[in-house]
N, C-alpha and C. Protein backbone atom coordinates (compact mmCIF):
# COMPACT_ATOMS: atom_id res chain seq x y z
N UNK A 1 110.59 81.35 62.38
CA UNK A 1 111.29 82.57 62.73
C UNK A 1 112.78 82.33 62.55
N UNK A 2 113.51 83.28 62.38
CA UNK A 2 114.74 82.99 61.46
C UNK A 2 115.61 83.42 62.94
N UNK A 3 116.68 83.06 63.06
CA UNK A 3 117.62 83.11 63.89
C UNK A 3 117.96 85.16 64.18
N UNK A 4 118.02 85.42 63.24
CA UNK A 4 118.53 87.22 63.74
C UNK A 4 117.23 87.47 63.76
N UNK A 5 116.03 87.12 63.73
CA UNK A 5 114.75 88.14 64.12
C UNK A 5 114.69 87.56 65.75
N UNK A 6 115.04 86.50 65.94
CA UNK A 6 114.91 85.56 67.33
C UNK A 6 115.18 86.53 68.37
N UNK A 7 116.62 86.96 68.23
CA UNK A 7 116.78 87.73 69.15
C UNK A 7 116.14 89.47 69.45
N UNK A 8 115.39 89.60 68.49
CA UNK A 8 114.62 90.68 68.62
C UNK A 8 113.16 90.66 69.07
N UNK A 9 113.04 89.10 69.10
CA UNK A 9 111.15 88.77 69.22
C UNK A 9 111.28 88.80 70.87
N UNK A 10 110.00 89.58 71.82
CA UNK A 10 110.43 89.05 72.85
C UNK A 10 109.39 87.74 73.34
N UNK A 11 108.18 87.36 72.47
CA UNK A 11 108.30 86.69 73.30
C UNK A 11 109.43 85.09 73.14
N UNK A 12 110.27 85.29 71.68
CA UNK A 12 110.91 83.93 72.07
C UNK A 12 111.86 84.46 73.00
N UNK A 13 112.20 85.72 73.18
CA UNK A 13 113.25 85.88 74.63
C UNK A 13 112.73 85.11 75.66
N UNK A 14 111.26 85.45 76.25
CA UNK A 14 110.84 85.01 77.37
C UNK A 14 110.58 83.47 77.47
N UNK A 15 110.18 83.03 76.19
CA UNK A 15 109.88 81.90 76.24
C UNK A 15 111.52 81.04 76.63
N UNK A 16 112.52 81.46 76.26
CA UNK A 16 113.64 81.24 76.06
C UNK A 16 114.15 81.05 77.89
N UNK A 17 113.79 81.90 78.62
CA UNK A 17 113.90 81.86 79.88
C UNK A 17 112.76 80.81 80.53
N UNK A 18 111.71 80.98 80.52
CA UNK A 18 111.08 80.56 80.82
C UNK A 18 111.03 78.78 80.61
N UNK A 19 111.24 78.26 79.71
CA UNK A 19 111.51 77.06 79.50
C UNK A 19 112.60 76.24 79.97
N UNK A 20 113.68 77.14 80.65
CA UNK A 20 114.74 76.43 81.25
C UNK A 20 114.12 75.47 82.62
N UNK A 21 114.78 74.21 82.97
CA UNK A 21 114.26 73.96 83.52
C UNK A 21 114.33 74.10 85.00
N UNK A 22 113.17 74.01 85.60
CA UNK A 22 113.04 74.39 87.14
C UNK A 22 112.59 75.53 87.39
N UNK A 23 112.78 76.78 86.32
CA UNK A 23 112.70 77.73 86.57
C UNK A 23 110.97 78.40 87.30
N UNK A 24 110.27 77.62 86.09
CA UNK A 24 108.83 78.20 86.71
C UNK A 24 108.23 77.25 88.14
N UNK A 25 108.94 76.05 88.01
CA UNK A 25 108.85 75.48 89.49
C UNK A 25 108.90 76.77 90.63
N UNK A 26 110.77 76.89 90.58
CA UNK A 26 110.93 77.93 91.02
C UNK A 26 110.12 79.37 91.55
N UNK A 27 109.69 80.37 90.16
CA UNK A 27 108.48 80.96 90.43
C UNK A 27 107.18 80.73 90.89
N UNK A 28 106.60 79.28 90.85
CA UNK A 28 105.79 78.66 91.28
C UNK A 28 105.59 78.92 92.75
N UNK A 29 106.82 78.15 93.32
CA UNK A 29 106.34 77.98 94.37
C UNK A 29 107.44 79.50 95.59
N UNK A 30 107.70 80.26 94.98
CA UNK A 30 108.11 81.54 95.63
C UNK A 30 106.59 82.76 95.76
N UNK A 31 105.75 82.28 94.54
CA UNK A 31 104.90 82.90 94.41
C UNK A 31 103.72 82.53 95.89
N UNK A 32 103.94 81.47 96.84
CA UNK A 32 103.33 81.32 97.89
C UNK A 32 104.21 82.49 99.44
N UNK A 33 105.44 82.98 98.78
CA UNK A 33 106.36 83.97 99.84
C UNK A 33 107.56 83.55 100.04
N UNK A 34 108.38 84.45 100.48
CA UNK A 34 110.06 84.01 100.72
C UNK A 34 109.97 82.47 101.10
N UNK A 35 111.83 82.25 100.60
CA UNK A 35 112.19 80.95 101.05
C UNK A 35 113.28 80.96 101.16
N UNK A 36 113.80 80.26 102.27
CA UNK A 36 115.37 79.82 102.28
C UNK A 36 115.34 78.98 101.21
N UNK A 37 116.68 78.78 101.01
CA UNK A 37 117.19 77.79 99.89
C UNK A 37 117.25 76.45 100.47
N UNK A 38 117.22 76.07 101.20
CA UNK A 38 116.45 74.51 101.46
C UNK A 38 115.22 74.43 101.19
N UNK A 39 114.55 75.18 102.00
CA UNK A 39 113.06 74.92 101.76
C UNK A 39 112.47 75.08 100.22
N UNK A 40 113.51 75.70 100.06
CA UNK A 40 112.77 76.17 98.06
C UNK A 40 113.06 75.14 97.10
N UNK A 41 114.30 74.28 97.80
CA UNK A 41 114.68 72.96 97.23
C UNK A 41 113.98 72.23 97.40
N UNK A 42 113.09 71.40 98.70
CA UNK A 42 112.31 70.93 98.56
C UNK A 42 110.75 70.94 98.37
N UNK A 43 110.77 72.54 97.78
CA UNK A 43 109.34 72.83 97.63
C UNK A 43 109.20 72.61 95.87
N UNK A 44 110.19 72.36 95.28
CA UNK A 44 110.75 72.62 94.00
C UNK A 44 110.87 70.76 93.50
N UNK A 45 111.42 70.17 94.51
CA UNK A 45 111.83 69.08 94.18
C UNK A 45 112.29 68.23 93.61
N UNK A 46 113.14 67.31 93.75
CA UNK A 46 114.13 66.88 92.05
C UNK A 46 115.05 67.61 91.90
N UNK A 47 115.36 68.88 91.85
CA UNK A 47 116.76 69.65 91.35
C UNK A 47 117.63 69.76 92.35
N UNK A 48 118.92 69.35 91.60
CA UNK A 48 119.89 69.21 93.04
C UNK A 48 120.69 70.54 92.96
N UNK A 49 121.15 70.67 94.04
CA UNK A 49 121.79 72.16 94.51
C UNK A 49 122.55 73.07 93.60
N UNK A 50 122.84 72.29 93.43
CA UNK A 50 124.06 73.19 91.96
C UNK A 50 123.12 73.93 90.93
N UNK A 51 122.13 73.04 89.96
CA UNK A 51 121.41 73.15 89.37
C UNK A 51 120.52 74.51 90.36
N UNK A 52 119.91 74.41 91.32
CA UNK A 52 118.87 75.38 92.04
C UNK A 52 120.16 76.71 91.83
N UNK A 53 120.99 76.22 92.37
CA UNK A 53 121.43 77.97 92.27
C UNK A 53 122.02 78.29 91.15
N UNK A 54 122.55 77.59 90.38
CA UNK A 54 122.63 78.63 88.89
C UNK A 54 121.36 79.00 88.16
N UNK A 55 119.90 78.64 88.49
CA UNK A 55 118.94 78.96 88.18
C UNK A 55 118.66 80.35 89.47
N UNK A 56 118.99 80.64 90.47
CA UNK A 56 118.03 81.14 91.11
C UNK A 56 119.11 82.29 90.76
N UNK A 57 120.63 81.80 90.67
CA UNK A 57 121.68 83.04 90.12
C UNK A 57 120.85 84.14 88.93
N UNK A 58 120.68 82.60 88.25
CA UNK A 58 120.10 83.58 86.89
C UNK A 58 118.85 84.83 86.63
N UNK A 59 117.65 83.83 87.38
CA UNK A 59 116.57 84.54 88.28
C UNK A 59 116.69 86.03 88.86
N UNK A 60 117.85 86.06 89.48
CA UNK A 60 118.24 86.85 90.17
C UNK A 60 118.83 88.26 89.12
N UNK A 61 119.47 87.91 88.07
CA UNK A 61 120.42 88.39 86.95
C UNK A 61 119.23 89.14 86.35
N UNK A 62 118.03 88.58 86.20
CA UNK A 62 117.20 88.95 85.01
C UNK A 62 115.95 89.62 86.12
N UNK A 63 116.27 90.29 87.21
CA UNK A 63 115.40 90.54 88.22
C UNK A 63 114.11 90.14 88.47
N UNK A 64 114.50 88.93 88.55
CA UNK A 64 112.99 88.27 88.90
C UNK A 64 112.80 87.84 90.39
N UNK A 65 113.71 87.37 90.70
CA UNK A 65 113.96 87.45 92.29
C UNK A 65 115.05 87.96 92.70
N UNK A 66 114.72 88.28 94.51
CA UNK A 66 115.64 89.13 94.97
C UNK A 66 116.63 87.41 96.04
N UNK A 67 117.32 88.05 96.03
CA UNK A 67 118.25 86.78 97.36
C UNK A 67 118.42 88.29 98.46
N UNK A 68 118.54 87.41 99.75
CA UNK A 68 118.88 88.37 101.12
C UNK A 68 119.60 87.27 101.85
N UNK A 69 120.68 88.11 102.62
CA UNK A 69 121.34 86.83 103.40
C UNK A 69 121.03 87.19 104.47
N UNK A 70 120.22 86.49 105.46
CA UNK A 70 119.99 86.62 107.01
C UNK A 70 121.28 85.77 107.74
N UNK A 71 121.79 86.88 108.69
CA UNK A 71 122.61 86.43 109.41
C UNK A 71 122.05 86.18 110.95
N UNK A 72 122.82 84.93 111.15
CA UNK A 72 122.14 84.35 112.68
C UNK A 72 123.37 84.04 113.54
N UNK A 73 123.44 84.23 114.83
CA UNK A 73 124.32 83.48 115.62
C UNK A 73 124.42 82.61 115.58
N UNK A 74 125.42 81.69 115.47
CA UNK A 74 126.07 80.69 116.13
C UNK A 74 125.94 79.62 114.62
N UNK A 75 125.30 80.62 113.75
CA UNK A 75 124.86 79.27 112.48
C UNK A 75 125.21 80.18 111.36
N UNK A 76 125.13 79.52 110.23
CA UNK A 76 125.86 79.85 109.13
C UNK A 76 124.72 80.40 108.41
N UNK A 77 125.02 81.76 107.98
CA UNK A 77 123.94 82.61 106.62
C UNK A 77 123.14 81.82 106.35
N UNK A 78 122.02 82.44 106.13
CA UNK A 78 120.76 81.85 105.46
C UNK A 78 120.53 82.44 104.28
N UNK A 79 120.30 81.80 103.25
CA UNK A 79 119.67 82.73 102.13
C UNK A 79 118.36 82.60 101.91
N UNK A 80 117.86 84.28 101.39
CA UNK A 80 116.11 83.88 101.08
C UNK A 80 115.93 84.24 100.12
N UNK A 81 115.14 83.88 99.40
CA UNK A 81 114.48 84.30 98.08
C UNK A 81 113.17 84.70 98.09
N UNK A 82 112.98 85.78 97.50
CA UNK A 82 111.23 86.15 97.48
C UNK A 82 111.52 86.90 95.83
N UNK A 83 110.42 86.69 95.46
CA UNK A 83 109.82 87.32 93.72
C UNK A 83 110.02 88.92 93.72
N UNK A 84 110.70 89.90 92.70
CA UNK A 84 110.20 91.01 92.90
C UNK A 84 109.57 91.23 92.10
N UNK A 85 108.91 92.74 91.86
CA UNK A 85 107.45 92.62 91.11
C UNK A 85 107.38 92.17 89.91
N UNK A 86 108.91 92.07 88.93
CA UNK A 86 108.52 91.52 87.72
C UNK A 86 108.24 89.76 87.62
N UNK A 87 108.84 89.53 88.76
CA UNK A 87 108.73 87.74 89.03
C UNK A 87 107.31 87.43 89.28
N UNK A 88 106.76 88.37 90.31
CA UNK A 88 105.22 88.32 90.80
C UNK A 88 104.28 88.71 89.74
N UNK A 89 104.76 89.39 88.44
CA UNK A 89 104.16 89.26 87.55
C UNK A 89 103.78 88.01 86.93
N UNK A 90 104.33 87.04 87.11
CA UNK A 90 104.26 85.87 86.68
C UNK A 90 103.34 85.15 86.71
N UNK A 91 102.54 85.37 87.98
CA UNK A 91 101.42 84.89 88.51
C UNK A 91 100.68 84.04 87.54
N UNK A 92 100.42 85.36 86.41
CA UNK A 92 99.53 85.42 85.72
C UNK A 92 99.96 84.33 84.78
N UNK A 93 100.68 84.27 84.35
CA UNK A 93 101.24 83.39 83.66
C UNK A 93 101.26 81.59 83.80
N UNK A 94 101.50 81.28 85.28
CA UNK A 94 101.51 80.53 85.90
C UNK A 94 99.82 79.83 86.29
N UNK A 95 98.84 80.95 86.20
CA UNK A 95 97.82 80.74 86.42
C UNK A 95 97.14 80.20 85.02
N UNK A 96 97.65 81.26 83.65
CA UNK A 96 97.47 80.85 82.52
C UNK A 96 97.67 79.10 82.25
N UNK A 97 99.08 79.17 82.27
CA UNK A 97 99.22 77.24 82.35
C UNK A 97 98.33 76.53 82.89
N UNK A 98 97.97 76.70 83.99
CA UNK A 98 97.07 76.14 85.30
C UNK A 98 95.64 75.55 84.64
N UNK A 99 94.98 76.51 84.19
CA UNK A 99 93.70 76.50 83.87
C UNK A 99 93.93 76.02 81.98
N UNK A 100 94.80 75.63 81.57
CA UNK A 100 94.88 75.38 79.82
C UNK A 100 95.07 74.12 80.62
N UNK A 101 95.92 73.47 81.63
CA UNK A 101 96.31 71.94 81.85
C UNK A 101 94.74 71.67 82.42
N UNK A 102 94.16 72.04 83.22
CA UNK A 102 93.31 71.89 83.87
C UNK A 102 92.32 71.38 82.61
N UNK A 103 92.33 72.05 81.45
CA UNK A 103 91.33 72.45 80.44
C UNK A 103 91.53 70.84 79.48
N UNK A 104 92.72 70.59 79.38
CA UNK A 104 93.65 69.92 77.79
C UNK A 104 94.38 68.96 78.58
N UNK A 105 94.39 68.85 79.76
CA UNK A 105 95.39 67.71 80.12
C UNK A 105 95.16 66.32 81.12
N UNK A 106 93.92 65.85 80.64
CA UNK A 106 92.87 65.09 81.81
C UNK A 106 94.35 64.13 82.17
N UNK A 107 93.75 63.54 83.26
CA UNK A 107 94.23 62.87 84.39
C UNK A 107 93.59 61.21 83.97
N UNK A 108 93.91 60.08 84.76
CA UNK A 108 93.25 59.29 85.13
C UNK A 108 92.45 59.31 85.79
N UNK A 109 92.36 60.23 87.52
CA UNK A 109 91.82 60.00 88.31
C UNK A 109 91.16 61.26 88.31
N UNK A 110 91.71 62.20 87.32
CA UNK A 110 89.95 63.37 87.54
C UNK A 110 89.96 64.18 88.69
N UNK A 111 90.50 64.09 89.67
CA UNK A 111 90.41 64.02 90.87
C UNK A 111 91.63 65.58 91.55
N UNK A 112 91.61 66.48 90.14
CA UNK A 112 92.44 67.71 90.40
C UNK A 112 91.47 68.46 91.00
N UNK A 113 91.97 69.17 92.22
CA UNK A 113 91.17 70.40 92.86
C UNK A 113 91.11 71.25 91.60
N UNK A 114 89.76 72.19 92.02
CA UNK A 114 89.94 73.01 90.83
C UNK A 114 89.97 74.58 91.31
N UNK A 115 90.83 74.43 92.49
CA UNK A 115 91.18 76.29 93.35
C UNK A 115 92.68 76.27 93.34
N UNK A 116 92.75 77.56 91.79
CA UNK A 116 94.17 77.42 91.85
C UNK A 116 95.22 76.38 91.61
N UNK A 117 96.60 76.99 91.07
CA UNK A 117 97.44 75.92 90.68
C UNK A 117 98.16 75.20 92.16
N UNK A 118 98.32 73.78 91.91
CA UNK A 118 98.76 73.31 92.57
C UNK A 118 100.53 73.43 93.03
């Protein structure tokens, strides 16, 4: 595919997003319900802070998730993240991977549950 059709194909748009990294971590594990941004850091794991939020910025840019700031006494903003419906579309997607690794990507130990992505 030639460079000026690129930007007209969507799925190399999506693929284009989608391959950045962390990102489907990201959707991954939002797709279990909101998260503060700690907890999504370590539900995500490996990506350090900077990195999480210019991804969840971006996320956010391309409406895939929403951010909310909960305010609390005596403590500093919280931010949350939850999927909106085009993010939760993803599911499917995410489930797609799931069951092709499950299918094409044996293990040593064999020993993958087989309910749902991990």
């Amino acid at each position: 595919m030639t460079t000026s059709h690129s930007a007209f194909c969507p799925v190399y748009r999506a693929i284009g997003v989608l391959q950045e990294k962390w990102v489907l971590h990201i959707v991954r594990s939002l797709l279990d319900g909101e998260k503060g941004f700690n907890e999504l850091a370590r539900a995500v794991g490996g990506c350090n802070s900077a990195t999480l939020t210019q991804r969840l910025e971006h996320l956010e840019h391309l409406d895939l998730i929403r951010k909310r700031t909960e305010e609390t006494q005596g403590k500093l903003a919280r931010s949350v993240y939850t999927l909106t419906p085009a993010g939760q579309e993803l599911q499917s997607v995410i489930f797609a991977i799931d069951t092709w690794a499950r299918e094409h990507l044996h293990t040593e130990s064999e020993a993958v549950a087989a309910s749902g992505p991990c």
